[in-house]
Protein backbone atom coordinates (compact mmCIF):
# COMPACT_ATOMS: atom_id res chain seq x y z
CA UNK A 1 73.03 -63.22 -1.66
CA UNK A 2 71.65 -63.37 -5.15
CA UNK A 3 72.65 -66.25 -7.71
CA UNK A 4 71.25 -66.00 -11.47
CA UNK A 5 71.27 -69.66 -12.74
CA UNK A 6 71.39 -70.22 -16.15
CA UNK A 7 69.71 -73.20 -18.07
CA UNK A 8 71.70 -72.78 -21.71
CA UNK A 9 70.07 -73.66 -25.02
CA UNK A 10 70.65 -71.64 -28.24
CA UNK A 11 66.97 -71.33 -28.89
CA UNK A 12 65.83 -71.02 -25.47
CA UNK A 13 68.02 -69.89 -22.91
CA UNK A 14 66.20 -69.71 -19.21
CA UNK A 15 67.15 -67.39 -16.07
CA UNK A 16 66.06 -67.19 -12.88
CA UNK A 17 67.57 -65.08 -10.06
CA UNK A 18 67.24 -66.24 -6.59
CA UNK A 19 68.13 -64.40 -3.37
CA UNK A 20 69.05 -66.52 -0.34
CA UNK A 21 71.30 -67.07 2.41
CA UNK A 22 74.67 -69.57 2.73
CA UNK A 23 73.79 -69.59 6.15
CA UNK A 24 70.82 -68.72 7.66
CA UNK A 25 67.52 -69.95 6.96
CA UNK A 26 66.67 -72.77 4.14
CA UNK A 27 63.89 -70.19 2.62
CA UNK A 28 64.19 -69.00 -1.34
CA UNK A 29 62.96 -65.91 -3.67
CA UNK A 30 62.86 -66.13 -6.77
CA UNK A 31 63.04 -62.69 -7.88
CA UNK A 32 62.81 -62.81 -11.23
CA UNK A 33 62.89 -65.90 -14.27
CA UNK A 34 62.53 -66.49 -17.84
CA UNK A 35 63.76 -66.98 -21.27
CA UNK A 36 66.10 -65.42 -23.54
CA UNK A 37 64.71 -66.46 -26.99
CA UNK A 38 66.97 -66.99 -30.53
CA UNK A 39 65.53 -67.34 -33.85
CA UNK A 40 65.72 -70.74 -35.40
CA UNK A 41 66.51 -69.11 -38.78
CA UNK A 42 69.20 -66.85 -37.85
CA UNK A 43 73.17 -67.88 -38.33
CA UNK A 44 74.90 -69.66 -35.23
CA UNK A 45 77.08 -66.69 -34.67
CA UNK A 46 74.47 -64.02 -34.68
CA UNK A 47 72.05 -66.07 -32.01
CA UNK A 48 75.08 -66.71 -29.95
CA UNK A 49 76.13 -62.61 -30.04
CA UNK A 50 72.37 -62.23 -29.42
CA UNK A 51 72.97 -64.26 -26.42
CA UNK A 52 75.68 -62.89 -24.34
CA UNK A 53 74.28 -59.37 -25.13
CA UNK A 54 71.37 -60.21 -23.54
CA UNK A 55 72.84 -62.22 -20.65
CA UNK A 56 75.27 -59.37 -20.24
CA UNK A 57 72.02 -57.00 -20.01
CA UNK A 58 70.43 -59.32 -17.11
CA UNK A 59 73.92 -59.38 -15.27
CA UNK A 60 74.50 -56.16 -15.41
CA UNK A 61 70.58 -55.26 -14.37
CA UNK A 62 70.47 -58.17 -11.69
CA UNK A 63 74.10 -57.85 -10.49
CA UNK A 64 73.71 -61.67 -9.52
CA UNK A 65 76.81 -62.11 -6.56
CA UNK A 66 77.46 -65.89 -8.32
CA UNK A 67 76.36 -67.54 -11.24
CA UNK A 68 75.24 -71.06 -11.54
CA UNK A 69 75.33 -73.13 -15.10
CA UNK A 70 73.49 -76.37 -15.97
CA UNK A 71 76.69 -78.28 -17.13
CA UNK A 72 76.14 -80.23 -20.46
CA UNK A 73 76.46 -83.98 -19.41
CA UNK A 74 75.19 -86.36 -21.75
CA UNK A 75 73.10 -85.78 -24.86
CA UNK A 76 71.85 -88.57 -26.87
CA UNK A 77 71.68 -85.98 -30.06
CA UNK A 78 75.15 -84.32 -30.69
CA UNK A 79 72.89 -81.58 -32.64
CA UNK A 80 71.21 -80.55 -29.54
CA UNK A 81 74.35 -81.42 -27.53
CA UNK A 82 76.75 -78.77 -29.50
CA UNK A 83 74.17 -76.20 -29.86
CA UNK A 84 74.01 -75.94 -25.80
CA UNK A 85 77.27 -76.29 -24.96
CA UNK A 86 77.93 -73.53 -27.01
CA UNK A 87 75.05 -71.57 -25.05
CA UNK A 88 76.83 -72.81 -22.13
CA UNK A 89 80.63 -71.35 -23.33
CA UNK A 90 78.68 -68.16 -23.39
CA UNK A 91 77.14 -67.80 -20.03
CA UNK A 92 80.79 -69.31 -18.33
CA UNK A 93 82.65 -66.90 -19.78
CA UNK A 94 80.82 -64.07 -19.43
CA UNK A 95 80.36 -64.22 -16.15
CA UNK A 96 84.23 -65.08 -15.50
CA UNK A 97 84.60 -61.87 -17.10
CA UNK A 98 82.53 -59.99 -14.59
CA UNK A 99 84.95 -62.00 -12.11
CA UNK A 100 81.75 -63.36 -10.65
CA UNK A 101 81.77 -67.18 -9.47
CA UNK A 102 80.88 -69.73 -11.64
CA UNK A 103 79.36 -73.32 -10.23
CA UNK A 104 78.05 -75.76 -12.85
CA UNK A 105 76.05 -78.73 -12.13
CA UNK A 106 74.58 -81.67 -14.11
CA UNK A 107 70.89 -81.75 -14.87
CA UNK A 108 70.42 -84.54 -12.37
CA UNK A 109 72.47 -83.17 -9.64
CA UNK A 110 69.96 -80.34 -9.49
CA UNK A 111 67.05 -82.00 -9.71
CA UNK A 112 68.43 -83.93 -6.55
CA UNK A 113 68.93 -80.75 -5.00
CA UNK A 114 65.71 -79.36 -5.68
CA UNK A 115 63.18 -82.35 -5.54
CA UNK A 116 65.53 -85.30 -3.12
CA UNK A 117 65.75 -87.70 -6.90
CA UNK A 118 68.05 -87.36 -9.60
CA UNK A 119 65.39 -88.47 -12.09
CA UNK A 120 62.59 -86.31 -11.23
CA UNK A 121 60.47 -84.95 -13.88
CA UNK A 122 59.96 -81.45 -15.05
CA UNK A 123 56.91 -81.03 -13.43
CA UNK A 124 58.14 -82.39 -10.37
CA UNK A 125 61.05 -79.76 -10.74
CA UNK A 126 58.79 -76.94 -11.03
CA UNK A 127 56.80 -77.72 -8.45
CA UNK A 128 59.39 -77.71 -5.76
CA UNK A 129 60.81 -74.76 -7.06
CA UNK A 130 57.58 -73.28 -6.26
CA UNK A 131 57.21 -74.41 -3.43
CA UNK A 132 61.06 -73.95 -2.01
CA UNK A 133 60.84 -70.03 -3.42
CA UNK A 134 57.09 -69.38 -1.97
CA UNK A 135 55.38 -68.83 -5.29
CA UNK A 136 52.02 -69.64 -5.74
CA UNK A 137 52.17 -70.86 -9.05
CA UNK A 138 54.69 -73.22 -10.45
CA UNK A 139 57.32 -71.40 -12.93
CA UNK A 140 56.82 -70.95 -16.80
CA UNK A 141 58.35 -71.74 -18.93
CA UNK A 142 59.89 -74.89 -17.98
CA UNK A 143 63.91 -73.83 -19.00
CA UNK A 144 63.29 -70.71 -16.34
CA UNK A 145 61.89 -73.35 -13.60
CA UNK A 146 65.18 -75.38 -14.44
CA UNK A 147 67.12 -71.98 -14.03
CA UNK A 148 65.88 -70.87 -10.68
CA UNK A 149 66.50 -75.05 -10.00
CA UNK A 150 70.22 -74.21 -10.82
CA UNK A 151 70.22 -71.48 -8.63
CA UNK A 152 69.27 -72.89 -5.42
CA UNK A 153 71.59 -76.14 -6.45
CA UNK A 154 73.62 -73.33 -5.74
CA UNK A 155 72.74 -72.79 -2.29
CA UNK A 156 72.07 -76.17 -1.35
CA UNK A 157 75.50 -77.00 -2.51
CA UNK A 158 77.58 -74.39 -0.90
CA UNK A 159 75.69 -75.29 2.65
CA UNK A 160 76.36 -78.50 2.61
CA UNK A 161 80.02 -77.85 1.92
CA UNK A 162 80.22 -75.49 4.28
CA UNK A 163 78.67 -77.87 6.84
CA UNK A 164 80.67 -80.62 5.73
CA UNK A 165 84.48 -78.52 5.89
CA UNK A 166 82.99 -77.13 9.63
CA UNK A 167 82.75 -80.90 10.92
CA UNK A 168 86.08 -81.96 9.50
CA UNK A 169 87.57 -78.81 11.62
C-alpha cells in the first residue's frame, strides 16, 4: 500500500510517499520525498493554484492508495497559521476529489508515532524516519522528513486500530 503524506506550507510544501503494509511486517520505504516550492513574492492565489497543480502532478504520477495531512493545530503566529491551513485546504480536497482517503494528524501525534514522544525534535524526527524506512541518510529537507513522518503515522495508526477493533471482537 502506498500513502503520500503531505506536510502543508504555502512556501514549502513537503511529500514523501511511503509503501508499507496494514498488516504484515512493521518495515517502511520511502519511495520518494521532497518539496513543492512557492515564491514569496507571488499573489496568494497564484502560489496556492501553483500548489494543487503540482500536488495533482505527484498524485497522479505516484497514485498514492491514501493520503495523510499534517492537521494545523496550534500556531502561535496567525500569519503562518492561515498561510498553512490554506496549503492544507488544498491537499484535503484534492485528494477527496481523487476519492482517495484522507487521515490528518497533529504535528505531535506524528512525532509520537514516528519517534515514541510527542515533543521530539526535528532531528530526532528525521532520524527515525531514516531509520524506520531503511535509508542511510536522514531525509532533506526537513518538511519532506515530516511528510514521509505523516505517512507512516498513517500506518502506525491504522494497525493499531485494526488491532484494537480485532480484540474488542
Amino acid at each position: 500500500m502506498f500513502v503520500l503524506g503531505i506536510d502543508p506550507g504555502l512556501t514549502r510544501c513537503g511529500f514523501g510517499l511511503v509503501d508499507g503494509s496494514l498488516s504484515g511486517p512493521e518495515a517502511f520505504r520511502a519511495v520518494r520525498a521532497g518539496v513543492i516550492e512557492t515564491k514569496a513574492t507571488d499573489r496568494v492565489e497564484f502560489r496556492l493554484g501553483q500548489l494543487l497543480v503540482e500536488l495533482s502532478a505527484l498524485i497522479e504520477e505516484l497514485r498514492p492508495d491514501a493520503v495523510a495531512v499534517e492537521r494545523v493545530f496550534f500556531q502561535r503566529n496567525a500569519r503562518t497559521a492561515i498561510p498553512v491551513a490554506q496549503a492544507s485546504g488544498v491537499a484535503v480536497a484534492l485528494a477527496g476529489s481523487r476519492n482517495l482517503e484522507v487521515r490528518q494528524f497533529t504535528a505531535q501525534e506524528a512525532k509520537l508515532a514516528v519517534t515514541g514522544y510527542g515533543a521530539a525534535d526535528k532531528l530526532q524526527v528525521q532520524g527515525m524516519v531514516a531509520r524506520l524506512c531503511g535509508l542511510r541518510a536522514i531525509p532533506q529537507p526537513a518538511d519532506a522528513a515530516d511528510a514521509l513522518a505523516l505517512a507512516i503515522t498513517y500506518f502506525t495508526t491504522c494497525r493499531t486500530e485494526m488491532r484494537l477493533s480485532g480484540a474488542a471482537s
